[in-house]
Every structure is written in structure tokens, then in C-alpha cells.
PDB file of N, CA and C in Angstrom:
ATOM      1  N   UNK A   1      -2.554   6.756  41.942  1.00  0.00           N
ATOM      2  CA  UNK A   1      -2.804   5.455  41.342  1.00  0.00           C
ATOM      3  C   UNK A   1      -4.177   5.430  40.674  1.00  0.00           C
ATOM      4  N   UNK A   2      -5.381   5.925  41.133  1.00  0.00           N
ATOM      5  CA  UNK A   2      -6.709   6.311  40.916  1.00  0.00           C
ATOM      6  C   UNK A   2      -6.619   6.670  39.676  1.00  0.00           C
ATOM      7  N   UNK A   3      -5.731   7.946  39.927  1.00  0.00           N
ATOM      8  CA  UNK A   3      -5.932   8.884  38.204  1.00  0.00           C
ATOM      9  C   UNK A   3      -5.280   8.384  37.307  1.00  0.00           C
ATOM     10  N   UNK A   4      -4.200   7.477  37.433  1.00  0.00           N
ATOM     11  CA  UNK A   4      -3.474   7.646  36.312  1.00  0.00           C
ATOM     12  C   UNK A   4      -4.604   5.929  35.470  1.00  0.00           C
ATOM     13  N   UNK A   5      -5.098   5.059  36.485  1.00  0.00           N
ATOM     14  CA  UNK A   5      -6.297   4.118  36.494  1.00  0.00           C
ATOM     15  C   UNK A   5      -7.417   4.931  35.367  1.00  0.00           C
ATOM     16  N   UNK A   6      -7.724   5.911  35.778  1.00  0.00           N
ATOM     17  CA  UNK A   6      -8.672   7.007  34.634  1.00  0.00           C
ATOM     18  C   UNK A   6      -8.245   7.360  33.643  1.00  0.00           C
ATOM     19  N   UNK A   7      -7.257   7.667  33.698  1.00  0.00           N
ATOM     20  CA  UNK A   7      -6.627   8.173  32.091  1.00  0.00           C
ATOM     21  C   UNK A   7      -6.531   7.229  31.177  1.00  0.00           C
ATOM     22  N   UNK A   8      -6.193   6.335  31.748  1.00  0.00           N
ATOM     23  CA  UNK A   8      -5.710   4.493  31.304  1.00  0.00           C
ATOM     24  C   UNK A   8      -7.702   4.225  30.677  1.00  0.00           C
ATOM     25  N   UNK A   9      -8.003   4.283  31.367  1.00  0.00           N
ATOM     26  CA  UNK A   9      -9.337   4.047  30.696  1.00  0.00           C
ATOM     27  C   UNK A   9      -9.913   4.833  29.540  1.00  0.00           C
ATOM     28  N   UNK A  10      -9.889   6.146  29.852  1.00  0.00           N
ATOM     29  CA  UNK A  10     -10.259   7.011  29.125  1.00  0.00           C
ATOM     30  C   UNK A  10      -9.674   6.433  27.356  1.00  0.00           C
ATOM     31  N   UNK A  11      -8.602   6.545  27.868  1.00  0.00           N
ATOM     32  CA  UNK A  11      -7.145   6.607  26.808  1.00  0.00           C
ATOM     33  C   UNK A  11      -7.687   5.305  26.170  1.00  0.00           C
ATOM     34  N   UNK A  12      -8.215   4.078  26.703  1.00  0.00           N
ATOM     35  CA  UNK A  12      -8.753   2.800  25.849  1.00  0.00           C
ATOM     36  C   UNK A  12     -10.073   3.328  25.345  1.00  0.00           C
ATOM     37  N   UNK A  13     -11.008   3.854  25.903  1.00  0.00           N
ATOM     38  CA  UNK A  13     -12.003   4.279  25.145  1.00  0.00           C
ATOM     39  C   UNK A  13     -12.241   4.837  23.926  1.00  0.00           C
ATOM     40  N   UNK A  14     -11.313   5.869  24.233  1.00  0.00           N
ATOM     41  CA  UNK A  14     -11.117   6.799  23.162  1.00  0.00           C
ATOM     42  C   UNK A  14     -10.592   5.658  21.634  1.00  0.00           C
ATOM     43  N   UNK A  15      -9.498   4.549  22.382  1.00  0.00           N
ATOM     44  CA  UNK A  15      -8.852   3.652  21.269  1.00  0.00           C
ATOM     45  C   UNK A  15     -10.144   3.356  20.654  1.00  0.00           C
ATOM     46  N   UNK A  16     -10.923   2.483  21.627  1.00  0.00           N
ATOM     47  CA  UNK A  16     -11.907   1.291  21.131  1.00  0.00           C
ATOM     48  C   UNK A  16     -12.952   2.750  20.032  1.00  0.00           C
ATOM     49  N   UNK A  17     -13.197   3.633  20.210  1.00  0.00           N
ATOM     50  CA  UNK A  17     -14.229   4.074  19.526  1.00  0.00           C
ATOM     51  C   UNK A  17     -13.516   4.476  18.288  1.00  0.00           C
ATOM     52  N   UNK A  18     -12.614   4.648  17.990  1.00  0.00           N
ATOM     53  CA  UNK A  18     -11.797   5.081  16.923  1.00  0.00           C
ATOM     54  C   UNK A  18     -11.664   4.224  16.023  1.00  0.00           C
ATOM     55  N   UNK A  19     -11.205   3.056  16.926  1.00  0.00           N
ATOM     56  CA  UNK A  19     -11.031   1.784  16.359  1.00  0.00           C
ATOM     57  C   UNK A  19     -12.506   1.359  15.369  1.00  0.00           C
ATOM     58  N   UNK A  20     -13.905   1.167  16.372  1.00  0.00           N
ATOM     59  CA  UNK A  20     -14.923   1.102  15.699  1.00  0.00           C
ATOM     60  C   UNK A  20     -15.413   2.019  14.591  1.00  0.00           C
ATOM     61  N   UNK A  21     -15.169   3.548  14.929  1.00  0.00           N
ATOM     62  CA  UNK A  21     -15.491   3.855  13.271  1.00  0.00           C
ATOM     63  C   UNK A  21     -14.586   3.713  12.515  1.00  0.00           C
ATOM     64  N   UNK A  22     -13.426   3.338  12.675  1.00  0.00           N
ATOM     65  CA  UNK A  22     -12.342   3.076  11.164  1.00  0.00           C
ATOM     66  C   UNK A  22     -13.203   1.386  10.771  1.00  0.00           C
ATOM     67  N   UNK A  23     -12.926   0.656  11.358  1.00  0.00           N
ATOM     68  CA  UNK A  23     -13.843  -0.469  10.896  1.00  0.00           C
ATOM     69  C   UNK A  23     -15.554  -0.262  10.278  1.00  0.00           C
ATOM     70  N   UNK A  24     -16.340   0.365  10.603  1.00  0.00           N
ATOM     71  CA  UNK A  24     -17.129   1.430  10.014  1.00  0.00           C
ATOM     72  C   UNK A  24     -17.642   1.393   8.695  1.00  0.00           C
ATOM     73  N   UNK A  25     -16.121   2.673   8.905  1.00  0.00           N
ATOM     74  CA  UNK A  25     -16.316   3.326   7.333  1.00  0.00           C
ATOM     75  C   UNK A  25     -15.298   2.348   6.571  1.00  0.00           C
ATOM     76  N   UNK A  26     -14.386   1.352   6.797  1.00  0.00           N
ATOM     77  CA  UNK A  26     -14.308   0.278   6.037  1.00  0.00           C
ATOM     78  C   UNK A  26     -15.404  -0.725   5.750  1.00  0.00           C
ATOM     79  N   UNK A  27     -16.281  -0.757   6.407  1.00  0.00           N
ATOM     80  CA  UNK A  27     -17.167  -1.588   6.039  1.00  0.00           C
ATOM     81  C   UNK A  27     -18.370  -1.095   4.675  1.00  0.00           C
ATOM     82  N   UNK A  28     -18.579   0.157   5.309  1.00  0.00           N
ATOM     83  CA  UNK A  28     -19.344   0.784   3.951  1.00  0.00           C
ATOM     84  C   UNK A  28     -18.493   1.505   2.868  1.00  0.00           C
ATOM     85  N   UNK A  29     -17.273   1.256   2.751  1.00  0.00           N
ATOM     86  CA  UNK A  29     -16.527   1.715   1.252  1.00  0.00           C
ATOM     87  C   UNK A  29     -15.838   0.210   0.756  1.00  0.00           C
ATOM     88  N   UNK A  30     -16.196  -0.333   1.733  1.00  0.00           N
ATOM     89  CA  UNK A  30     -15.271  -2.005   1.396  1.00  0.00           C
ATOM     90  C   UNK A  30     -15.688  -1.972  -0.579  1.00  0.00           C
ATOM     91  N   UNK A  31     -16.754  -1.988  -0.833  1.00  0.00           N
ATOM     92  CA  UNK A  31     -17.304  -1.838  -2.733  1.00  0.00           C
ATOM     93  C   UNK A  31     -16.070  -1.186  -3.237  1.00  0.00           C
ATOM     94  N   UNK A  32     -15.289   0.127  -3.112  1.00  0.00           N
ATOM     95  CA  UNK A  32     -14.819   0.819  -3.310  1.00  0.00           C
ATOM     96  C   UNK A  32     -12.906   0.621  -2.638  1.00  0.00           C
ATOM     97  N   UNK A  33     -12.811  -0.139  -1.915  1.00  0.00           N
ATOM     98  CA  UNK A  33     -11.490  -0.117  -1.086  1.00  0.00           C
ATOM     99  C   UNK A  33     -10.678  -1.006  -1.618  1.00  0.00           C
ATOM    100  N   UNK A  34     -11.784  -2.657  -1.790  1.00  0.00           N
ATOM    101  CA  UNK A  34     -11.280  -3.589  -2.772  1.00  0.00           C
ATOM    102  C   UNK A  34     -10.795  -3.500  -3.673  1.00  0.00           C
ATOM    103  N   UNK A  35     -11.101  -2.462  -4.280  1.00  0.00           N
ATOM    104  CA  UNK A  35     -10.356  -2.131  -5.444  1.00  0.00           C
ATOM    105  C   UNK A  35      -8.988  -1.754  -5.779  1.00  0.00           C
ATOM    106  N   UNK A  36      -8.628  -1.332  -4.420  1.00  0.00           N
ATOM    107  CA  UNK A  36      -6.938  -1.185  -4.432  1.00  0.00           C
ATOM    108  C   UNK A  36      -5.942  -2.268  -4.379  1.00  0.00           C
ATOM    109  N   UNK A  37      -5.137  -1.678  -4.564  1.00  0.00           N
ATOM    110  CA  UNK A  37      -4.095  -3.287  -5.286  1.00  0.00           C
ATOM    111  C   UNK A  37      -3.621  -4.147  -3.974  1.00  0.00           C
ATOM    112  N   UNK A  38      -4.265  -3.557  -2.667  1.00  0.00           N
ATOM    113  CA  UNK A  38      -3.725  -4.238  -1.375  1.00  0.00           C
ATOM    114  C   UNK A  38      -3.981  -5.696  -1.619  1.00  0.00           C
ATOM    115  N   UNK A  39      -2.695  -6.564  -1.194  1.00  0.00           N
ATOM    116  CA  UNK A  39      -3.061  -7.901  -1.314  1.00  0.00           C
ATOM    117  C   UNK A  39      -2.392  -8.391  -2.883  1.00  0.00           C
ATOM    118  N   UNK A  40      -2.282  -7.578  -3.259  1.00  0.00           N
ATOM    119  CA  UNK A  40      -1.733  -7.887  -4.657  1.00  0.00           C
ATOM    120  C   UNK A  40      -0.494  -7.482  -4.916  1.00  0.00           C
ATOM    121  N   UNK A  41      -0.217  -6.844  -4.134  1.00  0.00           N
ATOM    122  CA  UNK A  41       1.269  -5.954  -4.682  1.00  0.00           C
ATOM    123  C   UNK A  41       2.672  -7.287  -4.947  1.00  0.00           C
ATOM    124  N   UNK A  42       3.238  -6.608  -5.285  1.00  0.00           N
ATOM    125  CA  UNK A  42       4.382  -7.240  -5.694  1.00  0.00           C
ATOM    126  C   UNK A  42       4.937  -7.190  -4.768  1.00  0.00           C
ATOM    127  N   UNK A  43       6.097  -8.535  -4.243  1.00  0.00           N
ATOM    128  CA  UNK A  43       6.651  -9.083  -2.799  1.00  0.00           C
ATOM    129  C   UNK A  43       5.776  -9.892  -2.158  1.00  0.00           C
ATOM    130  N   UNK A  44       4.337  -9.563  -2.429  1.00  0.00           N
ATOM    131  CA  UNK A  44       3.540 -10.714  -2.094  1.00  0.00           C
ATOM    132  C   UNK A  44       4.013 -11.991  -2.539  1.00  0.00           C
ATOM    133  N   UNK A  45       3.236 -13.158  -1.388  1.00  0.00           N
ATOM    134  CA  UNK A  45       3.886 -14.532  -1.533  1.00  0.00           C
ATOM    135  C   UNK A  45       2.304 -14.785  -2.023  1.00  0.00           C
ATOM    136  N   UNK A  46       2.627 -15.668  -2.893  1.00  0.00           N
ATOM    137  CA  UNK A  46       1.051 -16.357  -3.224  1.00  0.00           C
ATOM    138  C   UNK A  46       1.515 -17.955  -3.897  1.00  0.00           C
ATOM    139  N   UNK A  47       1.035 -18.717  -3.671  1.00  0.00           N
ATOM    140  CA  UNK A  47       1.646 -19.996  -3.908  1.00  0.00           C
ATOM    141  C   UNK A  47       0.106 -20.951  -4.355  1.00  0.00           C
ATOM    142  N   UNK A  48      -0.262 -21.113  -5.146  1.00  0.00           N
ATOM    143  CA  UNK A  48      -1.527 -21.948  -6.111  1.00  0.00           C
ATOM    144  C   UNK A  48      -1.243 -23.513  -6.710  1.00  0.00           C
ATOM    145  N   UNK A  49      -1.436 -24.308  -6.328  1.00  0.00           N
ATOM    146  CA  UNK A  49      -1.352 -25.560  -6.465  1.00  0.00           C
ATOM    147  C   UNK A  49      -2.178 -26.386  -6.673  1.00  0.00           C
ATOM    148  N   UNK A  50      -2.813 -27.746  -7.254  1.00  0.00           N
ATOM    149  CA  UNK A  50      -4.028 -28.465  -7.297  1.00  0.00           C
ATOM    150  C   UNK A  50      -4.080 -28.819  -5.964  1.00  0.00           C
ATOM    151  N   UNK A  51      -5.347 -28.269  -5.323  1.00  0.00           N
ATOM    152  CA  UNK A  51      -6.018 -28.768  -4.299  1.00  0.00           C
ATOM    153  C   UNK A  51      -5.502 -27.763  -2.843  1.00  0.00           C
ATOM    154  N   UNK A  52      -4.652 -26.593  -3.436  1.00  0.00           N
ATOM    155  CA  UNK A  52      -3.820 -26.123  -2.471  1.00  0.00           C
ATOM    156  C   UNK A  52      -3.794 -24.977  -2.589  1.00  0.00           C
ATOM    157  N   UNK A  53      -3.854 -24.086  -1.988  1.00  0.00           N
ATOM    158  CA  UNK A  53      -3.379 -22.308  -2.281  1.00  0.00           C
ATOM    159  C   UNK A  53      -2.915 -21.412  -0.896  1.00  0.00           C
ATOM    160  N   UNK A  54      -1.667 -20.441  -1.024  1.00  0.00           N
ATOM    161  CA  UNK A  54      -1.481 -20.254   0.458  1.00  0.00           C
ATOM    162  C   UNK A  54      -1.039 -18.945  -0.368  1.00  0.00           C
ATOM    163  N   UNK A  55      -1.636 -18.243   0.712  1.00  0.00           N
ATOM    164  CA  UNK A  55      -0.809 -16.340   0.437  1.00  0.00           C
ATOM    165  C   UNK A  55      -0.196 -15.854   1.243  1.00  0.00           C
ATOM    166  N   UNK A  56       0.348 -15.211   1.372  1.00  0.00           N
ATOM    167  CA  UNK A  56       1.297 -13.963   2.299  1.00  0.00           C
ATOM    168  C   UNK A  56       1.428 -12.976   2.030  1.00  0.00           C
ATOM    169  N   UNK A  57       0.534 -12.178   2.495  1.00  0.00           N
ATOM    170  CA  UNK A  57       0.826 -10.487   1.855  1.00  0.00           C
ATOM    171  C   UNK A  57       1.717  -9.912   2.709  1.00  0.00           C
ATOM    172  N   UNK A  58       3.183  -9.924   2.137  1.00  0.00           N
ATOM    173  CA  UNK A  58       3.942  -9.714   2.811  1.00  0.00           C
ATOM    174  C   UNK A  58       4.162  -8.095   2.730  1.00  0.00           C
ATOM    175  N   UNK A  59       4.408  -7.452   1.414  1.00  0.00           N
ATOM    176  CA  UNK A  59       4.358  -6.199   1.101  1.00  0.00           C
ATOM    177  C   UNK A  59       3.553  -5.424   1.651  1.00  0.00           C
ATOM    178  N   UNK A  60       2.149  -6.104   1.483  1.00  0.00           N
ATOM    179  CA  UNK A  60       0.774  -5.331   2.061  1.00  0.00           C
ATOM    180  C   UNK A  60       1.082  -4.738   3.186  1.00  0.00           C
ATOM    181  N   UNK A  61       1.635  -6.070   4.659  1.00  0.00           N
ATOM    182  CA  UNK A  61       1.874  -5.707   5.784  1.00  0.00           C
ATOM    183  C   UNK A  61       2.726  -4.686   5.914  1.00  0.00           C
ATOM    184  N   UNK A  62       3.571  -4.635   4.963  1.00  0.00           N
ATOM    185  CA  UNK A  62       4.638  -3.668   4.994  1.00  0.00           C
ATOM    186  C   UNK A  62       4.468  -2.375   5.203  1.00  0.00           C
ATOM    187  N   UNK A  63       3.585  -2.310   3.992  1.00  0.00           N
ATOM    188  CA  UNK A  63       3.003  -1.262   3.842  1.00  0.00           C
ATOM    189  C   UNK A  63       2.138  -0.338   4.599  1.00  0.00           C
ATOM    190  N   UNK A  64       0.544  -1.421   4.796  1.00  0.00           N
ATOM    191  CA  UNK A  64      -0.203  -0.579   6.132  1.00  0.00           C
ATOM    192  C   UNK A  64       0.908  -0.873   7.170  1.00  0.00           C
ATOM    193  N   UNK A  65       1.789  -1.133   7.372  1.00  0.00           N
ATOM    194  CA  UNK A  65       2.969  -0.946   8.918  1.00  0.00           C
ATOM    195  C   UNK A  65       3.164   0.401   8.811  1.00  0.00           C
ATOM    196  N   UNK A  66       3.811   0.291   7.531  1.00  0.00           N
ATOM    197  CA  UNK A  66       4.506   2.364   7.414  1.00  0.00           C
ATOM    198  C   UNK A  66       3.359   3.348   7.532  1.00  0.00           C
ATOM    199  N   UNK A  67       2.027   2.995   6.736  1.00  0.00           N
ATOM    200  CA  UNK A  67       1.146   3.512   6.833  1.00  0.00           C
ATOM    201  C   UNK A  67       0.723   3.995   8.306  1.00  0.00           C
ATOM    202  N   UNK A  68       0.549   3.120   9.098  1.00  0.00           N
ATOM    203  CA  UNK A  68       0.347   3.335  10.750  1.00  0.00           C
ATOM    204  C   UNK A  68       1.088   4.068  10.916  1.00  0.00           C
ATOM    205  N   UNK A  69       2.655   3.807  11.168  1.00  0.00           N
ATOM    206  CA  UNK A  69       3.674   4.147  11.922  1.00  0.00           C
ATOM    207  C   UNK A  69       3.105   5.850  11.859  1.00  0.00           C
ATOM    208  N   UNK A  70       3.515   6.185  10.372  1.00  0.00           N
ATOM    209  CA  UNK A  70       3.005   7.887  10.225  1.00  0.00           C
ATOM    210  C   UNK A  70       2.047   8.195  10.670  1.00  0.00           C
ATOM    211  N   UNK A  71       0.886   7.446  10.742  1.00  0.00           N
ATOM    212  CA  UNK A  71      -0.442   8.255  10.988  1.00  0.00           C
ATOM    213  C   UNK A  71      -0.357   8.631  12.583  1.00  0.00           C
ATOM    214  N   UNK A  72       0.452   7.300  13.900  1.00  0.00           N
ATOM    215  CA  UNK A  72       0.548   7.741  14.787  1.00  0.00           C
ATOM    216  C   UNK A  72       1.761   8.558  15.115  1.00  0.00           C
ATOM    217  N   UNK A  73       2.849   8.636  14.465  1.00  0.00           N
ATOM    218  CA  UNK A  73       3.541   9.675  14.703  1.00  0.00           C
ATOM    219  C   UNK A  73       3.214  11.313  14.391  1.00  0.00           C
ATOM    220  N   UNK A  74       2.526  11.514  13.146  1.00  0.00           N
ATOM    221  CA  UNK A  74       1.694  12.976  13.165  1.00  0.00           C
ATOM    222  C   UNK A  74       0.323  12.883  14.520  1.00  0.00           C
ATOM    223  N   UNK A  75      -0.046  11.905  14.725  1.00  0.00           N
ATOM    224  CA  UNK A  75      -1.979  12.166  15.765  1.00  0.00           C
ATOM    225  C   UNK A  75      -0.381  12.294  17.049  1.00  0.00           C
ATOM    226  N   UNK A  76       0.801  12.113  17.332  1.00  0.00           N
ATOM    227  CA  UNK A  76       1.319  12.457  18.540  1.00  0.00           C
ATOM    228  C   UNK A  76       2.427  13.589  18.404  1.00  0.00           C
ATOM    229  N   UNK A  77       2.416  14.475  17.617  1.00  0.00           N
ATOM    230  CA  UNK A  77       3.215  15.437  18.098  1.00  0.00           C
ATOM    231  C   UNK A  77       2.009  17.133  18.040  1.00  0.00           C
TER     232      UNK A  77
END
């Protein structure tokens, strides 16, 4: 129960620091990242009205989804 308590930790550590440099190095290429069409793509919901505006990046999500999915299916085999 101990060890598998350690691994469990380890195993979040390892998340949380990974996690912090991807946020990171998004933060210092953000000049450079913005620039991609994320947020814009087509399937996006964007709705602009007087006094009103609502978005849904629906595609986007789509997208970094698939994006993830692969990155953790290659970091696990």
C-alpha cells in the first residue's frame, strides 16, 4: 500500500513538472504561438452581436484533443 502511495506521488510530480514547463515555454513563445490559426479554425462557433459576443472553439478543442490523445499514446508505448 506504501509503495504503490510512492509511485502515485512520484507519477504526480513528474505530471506537475511537465505540466509547468509546457506552460513555460508557452508563455515565452506565446509572441510567436498566437499566430497560429488556433481559435480560428473553421467549425468554430463565434457569435458577435451589439453589446454581445460569445465563442466556442469547438474545432480547436478538437483538435488539441487529437493532438494529446497521440502525444500520450507514443510517451506510453
Amino acid at each position: 500500500m506504501i509503495r504503490a502511495s510512492a509511485e502515485l506521488a512520484n507519477t504526480m510530480q513528474r505530471l506537475l513538472i511537465i505540466l509547468g514547463i509546457a506552460l513555460l515555454a508557452a508563455g515565452i513563445f506565446w509572441p510567436w504561438v498566437s499566430r497560429f490559426p488556433f481559435g480560428r479554425l473553421p467549425g468554430d462557433i463565434s457569435i458577435v452581436r451589439e453589446g454581445f459576443s460569445f465563442h466556442f472553439p469547438l474545432m480547436t478543442g478538437l483538435v488539441i484533443s487529437v493532438v494529446i490523445t497521440v502525444l500520450i499514446w507514443i510517451f506510453r508505448r
